[in-house]
N, C-alpha and C. Protein backbone atom coordinates (compact mmCIF):
# COMPACT_ATOMS: atom_id res chain seq x y z
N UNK A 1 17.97 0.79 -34.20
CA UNK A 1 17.04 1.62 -33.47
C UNK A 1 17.07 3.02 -34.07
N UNK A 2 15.92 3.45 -34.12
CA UNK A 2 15.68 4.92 -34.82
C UNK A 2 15.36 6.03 -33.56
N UNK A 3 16.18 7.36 -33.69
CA UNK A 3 15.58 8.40 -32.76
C UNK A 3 14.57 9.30 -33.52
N UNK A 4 13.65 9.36 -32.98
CA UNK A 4 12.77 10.52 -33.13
C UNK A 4 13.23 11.84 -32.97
N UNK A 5 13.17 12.70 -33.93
CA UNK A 5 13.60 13.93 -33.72
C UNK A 5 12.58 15.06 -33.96
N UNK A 6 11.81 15.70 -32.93
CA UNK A 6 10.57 16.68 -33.35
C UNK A 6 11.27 17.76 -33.68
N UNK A 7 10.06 18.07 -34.65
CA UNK A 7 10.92 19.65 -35.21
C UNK A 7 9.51 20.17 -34.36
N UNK A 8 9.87 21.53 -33.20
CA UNK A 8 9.32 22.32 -32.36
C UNK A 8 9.14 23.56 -33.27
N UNK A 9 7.58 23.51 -33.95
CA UNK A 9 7.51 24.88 -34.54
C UNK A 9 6.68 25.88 -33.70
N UNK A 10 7.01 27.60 -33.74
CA UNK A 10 6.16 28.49 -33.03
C UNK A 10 5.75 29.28 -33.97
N UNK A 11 4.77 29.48 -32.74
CA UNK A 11 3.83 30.74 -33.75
C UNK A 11 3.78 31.81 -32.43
N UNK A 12 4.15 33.02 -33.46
CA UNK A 12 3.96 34.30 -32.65
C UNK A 12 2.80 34.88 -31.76
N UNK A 13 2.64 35.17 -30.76
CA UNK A 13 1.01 35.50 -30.13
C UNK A 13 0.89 36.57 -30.91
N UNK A 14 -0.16 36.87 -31.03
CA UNK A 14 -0.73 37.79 -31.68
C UNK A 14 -1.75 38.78 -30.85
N UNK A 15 -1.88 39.82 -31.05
CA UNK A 15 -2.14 41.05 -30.28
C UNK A 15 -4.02 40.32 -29.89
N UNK A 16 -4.62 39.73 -31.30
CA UNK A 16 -5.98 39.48 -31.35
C UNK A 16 -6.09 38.14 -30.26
N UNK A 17 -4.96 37.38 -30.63
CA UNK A 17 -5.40 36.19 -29.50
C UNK A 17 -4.54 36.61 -28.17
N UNK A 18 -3.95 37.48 -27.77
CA UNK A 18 -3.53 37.65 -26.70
C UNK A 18 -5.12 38.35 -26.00
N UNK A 19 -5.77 38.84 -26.82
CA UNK A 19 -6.69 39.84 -26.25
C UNK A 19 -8.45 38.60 -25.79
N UNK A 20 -8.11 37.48 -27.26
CA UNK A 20 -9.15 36.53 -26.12
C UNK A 20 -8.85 35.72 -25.03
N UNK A 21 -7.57 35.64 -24.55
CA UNK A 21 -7.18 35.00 -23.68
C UNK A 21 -7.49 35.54 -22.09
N UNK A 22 -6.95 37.22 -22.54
CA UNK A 22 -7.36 37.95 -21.52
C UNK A 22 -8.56 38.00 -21.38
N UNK A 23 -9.61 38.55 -22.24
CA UNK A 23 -11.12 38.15 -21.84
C UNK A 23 -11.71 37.11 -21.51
N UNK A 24 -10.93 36.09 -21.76
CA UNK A 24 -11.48 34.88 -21.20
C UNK A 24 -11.13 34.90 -19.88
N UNK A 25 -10.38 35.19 -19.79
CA UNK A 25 -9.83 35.14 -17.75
C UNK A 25 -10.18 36.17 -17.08
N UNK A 26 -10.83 37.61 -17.39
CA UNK A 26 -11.08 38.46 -16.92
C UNK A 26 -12.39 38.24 -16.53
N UNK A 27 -13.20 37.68 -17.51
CA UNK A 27 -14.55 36.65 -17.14
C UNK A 27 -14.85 36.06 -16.09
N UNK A 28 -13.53 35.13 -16.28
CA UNK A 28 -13.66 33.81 -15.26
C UNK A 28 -13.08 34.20 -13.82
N UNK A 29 -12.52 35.92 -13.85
CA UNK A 29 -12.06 35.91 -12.27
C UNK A 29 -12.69 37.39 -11.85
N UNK A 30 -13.49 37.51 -12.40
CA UNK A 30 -15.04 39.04 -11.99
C UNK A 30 -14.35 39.92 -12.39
N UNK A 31 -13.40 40.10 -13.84
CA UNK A 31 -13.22 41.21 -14.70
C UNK A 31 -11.51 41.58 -14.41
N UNK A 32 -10.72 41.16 -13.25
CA UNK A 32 -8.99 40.73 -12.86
C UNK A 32 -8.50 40.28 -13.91
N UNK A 33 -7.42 40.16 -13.95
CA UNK A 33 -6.24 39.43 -15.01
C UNK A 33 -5.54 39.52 -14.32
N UNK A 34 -4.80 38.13 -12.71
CA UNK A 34 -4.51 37.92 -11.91
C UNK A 34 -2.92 38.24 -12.58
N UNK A 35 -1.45 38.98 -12.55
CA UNK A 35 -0.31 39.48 -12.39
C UNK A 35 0.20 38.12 -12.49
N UNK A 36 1.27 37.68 -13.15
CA UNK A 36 1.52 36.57 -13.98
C UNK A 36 0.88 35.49 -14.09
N UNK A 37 -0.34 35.75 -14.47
CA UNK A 37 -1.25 34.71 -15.01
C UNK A 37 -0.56 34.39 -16.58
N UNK A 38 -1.17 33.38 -17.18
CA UNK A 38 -0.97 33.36 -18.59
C UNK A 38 -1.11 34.00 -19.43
N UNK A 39 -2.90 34.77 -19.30
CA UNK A 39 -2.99 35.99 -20.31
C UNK A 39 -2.43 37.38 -20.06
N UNK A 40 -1.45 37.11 -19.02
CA UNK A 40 -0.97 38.88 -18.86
C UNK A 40 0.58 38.09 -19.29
N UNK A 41 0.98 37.20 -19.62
CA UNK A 41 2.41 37.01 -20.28
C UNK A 41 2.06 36.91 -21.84
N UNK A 42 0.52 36.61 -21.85
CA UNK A 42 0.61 36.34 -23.33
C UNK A 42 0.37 37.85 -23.89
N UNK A 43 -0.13 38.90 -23.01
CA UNK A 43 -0.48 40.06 -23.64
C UNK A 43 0.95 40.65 -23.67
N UNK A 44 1.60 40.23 -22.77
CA UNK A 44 3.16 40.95 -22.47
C UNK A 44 3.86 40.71 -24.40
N UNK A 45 3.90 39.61 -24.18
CA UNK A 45 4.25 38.70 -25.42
C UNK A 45 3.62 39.29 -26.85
N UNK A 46 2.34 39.38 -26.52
CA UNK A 46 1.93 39.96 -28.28
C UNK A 46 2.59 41.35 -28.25
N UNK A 47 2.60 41.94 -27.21
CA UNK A 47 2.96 43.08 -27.23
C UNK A 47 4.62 43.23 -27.86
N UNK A 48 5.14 42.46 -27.67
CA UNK A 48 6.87 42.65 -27.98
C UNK A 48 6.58 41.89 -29.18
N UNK A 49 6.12 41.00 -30.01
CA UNK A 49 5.77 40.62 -31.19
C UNK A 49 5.36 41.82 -32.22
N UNK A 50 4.72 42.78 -31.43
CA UNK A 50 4.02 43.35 -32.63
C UNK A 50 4.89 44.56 -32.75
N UNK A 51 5.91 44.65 -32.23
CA UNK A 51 7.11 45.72 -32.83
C UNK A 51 8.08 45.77 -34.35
């Protein structure tokens, strides 16, 4: 019997796609970016990336 072993690669958020994520949800909730939503961890996130 063989184990599968995934190799888990990441990629850094980036300031540009942290910023369509947020416009996409700021859209979809009348211009908000609801306080730990996804795009306010992902903006959190590009933000400590891009140091």
């Amino acid at each position: 019997m063989t184990s599968k072993v995934s190799k888990k690669t990441t990629t850094p958020m980036t300031p540009q796609a942290a910023q369509r994520i947020q416009s996409a949800t700021a859209k979809a909730n009348g211009g908000n970016v609801p306080k730990g939503s996804f795009a306010a961890r992902a903006t959190s996130s590009a933000a400590k990336n891009s140091n």
